[in-house]
Protein backbone atom coordinates (compact mmCIF):
# COMPACT_ATOMS: atom_id res chain seq x y z
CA UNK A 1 0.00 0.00 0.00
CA UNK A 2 2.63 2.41 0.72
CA UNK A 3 4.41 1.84 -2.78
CA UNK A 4 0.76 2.51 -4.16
CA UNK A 5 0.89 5.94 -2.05
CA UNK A 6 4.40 6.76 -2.58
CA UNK A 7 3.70 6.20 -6.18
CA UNK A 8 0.43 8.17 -6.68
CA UNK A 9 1.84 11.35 -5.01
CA UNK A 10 5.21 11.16 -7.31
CA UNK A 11 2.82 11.52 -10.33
CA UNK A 12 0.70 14.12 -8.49
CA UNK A 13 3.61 15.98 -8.88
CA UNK A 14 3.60 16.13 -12.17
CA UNK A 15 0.26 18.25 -12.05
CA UNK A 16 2.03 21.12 -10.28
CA UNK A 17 2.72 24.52 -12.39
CA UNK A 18 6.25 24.26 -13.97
CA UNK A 19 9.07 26.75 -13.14
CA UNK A 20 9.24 29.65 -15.87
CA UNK A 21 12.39 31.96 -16.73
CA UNK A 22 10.77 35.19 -15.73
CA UNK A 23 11.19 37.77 -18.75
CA UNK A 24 11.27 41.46 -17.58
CA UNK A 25 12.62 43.79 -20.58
CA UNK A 26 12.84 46.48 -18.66
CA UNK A 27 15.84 44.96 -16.46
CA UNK A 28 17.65 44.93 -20.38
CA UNK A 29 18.99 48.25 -21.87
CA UNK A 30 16.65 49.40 -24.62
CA UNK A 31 15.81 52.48 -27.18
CA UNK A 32 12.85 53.45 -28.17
CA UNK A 33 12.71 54.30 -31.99
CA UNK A 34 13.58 58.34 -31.41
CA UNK A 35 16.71 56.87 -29.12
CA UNK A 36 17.78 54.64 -31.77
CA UNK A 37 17.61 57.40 -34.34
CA UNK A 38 19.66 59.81 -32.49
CA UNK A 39 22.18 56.42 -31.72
CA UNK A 40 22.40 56.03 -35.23
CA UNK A 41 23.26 60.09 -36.34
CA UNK A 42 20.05 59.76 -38.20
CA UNK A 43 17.49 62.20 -38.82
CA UNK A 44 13.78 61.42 -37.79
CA UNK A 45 11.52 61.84 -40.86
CA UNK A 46 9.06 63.46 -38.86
CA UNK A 47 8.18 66.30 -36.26
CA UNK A 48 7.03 64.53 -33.12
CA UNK A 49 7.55 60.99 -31.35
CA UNK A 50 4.63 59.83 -29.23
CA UNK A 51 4.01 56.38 -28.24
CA UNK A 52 0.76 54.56 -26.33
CA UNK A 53 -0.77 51.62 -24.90
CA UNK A 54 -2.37 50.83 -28.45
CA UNK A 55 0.54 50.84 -30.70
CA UNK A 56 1.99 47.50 -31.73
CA UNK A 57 5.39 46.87 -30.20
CA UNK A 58 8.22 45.98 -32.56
CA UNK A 59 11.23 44.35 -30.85
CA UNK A 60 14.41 45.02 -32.52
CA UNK A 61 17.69 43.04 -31.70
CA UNK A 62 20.53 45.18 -33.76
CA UNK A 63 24.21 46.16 -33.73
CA UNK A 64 25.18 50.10 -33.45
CA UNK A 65 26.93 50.52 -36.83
CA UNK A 66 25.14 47.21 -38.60
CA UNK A 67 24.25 48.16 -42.19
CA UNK A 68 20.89 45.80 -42.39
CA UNK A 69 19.85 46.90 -38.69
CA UNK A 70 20.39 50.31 -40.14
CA UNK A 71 18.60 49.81 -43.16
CA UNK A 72 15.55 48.73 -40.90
CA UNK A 73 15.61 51.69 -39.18
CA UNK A 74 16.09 53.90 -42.60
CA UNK A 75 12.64 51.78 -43.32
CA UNK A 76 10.73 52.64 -40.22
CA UNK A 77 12.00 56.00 -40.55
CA UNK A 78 10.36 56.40 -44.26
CA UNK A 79 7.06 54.78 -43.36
CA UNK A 80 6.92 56.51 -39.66
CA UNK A 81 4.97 59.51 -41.33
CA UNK A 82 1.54 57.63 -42.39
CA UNK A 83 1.74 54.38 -40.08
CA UNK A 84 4.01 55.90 -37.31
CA UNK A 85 1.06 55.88 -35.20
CA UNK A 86 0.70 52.07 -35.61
CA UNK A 87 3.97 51.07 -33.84
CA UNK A 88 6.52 51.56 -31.08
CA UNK A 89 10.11 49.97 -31.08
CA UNK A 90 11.61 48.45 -28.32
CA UNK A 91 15.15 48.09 -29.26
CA UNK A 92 18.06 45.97 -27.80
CA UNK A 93 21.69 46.66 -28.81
CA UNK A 94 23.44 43.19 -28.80
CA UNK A 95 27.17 43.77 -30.14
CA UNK A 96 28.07 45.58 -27.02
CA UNK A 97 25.92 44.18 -24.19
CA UNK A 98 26.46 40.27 -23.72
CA UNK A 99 23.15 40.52 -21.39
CA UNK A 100 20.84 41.68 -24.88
CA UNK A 101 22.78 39.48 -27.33
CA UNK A 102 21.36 36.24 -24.97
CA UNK A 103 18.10 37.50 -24.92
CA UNK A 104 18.24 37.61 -28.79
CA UNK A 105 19.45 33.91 -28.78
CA UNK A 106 16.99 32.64 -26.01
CA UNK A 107 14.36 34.49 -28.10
CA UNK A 108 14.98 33.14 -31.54
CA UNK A 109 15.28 29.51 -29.81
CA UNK A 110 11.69 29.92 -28.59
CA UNK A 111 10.09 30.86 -31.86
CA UNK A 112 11.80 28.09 -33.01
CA UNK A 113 14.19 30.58 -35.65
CA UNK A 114 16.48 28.63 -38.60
CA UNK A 115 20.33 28.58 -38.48
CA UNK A 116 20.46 29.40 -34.61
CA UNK A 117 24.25 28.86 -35.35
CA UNK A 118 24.46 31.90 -37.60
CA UNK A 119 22.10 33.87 -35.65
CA UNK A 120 22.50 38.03 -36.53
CA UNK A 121 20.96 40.52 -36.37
CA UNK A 122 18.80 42.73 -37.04
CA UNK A 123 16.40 40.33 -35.76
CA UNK A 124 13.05 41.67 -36.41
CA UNK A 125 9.93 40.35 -33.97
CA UNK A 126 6.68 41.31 -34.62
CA UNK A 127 3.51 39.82 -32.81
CA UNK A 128 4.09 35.94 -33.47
CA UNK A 129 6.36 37.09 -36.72
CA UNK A 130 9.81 37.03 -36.68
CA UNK A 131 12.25 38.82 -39.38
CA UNK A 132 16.00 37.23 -39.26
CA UNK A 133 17.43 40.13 -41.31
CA UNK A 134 16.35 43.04 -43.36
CA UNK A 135 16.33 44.58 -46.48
CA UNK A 136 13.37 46.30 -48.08
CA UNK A 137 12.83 44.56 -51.29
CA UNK A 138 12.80 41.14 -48.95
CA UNK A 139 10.93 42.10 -45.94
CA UNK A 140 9.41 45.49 -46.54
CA UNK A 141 5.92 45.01 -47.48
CA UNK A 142 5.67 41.64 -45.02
CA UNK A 143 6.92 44.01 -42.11
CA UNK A 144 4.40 46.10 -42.82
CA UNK A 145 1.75 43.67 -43.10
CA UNK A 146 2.70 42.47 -39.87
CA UNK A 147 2.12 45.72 -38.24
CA UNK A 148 -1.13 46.25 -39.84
CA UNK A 149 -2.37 42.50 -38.80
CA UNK A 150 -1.52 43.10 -34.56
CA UNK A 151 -2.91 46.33 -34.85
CA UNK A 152 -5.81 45.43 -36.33
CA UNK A 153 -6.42 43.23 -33.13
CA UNK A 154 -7.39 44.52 -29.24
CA UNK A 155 -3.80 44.99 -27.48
CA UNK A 156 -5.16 42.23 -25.08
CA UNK A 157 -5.46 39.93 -27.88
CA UNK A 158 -1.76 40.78 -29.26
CA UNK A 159 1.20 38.00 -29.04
CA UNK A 160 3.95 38.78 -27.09
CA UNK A 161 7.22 36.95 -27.22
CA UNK A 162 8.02 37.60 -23.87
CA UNK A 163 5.02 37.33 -21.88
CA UNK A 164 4.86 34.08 -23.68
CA UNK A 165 8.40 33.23 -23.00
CA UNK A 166 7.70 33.98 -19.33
CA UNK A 167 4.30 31.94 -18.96
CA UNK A 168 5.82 28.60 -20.63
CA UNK A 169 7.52 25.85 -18.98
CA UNK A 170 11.04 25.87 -18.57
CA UNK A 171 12.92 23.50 -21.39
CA UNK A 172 13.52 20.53 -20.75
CA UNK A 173 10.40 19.69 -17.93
CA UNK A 174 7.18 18.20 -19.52
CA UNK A 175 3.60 18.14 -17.59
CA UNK A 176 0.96 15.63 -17.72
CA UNK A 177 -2.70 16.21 -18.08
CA UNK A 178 -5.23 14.77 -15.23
CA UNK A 179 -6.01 11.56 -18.16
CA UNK A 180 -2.13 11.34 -18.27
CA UNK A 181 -2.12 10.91 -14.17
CA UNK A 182 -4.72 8.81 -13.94
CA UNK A 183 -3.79 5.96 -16.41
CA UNK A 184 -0.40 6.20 -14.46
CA UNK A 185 -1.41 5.91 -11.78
CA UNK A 186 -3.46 2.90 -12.73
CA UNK A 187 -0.72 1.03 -14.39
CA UNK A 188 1.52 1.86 -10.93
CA UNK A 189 -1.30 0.37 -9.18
CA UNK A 190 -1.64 -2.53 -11.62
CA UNK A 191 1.95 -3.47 -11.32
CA UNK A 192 2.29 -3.36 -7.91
CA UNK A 193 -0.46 -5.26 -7.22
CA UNK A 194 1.27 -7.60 -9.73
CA UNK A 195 4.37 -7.67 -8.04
CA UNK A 196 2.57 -8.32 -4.51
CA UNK A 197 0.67 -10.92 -6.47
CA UNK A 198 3.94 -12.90 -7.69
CA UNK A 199 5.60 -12.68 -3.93
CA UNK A 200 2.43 -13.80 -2.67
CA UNK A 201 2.24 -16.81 -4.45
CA UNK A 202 6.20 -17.54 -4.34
CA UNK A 203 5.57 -17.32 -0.69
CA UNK A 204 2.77 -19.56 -0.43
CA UNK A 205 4.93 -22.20 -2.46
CA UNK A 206 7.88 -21.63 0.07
CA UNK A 207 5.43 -22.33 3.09
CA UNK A 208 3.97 -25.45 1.31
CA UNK A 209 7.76 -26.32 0.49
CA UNK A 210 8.29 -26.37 3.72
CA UNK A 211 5.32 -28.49 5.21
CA UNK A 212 5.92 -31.09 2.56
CA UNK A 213 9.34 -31.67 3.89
CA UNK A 214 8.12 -31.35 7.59
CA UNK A 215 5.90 -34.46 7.13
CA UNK A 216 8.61 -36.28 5.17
């Protein structure tokens, strides 16, 4: 009975809420777009920056002084005019801060990027989309569509990589659903109460073992 205990409360266990890597991007040095800009030695295209709760947040992972992140920001720049009020950048400089450039990594491993090996940047997230590079002629018009597609939806309804990094289980742990528990816990039960079974009945033939060569 006590294996049957010890054995139901181990996979009981497994039912408990899983450890997750807390993400807080505001313990990570970041720019905003207007920052990045002035970073850069570029001008903004435009007379006023304003940012708000319902303006879709682009996460940039760049290199001060990369040509594609800068060509990304060239991009924003030019667009910032008509759809500036669409989107805010949240920007993480990665060639100079070790702490950013494994955010970037842990990042692109969770939306399950290609060629984590060769990982660079700019690395472009938007809602659930993710940009490994940049160039306007590639990724112009689908970075755009992006930002029209989350803004187009109520900010509670928008993905976020790192609320979603935050709520899921740590790699490497696994949980089990209650129909998961209870079929182990029925097959623990089953074989112990096979295993009880078998020493029961190799006792029983010890005993009678026994009184058979008592009566010899």
């Amino acid at each position: 009975m006590k294996k049957i205990i010890t054995l139901i409360i181990a996979t009981l266990c497994l039912a408990l809420p899983l450890s997750a890597k807390a993400i807080n991007i505001e313990e990570y040095n970041t720019l905003n777009f207007e920052e990045i800009l002035e970073a850069e030695g570029m001008e903004p295209a435009f007379d006023e920056y304003k940012e708000n709760d319902k303006q879709v947040i682009i996460y940039l992972f760049r290199g001060q002084g990369c040509g594609f992140c800068r060509g990304f920001i060239e991009y924003l720049n030019k667009i910032y005019e008509d759809e500036g009020d669409k989107f805010k950048v949240v920007s993480f400089e990665t060639w100079n801060d070790s702490k950013n450039d494994e955010l970037l990594h842990e990042t692109a491993e969770f939306m399950e990027a290609p060629n984590l090996e060769k990982l660079g940047v700019p690395f472009i997230v938007i809602g659930d989309n993710f940009f490994p590079g940049f160039t306007e002629d590639a990724y112009g018009e689908a970075v755009l569509a992006a930002i029209n597609e989350e803004y187009e939806k109520n900010p509670e309804d928008r993905y976020d990589v790192f609320e979603e990094m935050e709520n899921a289980p740590e790699k490497g742990t696994s949980s089990v659903g209650i129909g998961g528990i209870i079929l182990i816990d029925l097959i623990a039960v089953a074989i112990v109460v096979i295993y009880d079974t078998i020493r029961f009945n190799k006792l029983q033939d010890e005993i009678r073992q026994l009184a058979s060569k008592k009566n010899k």
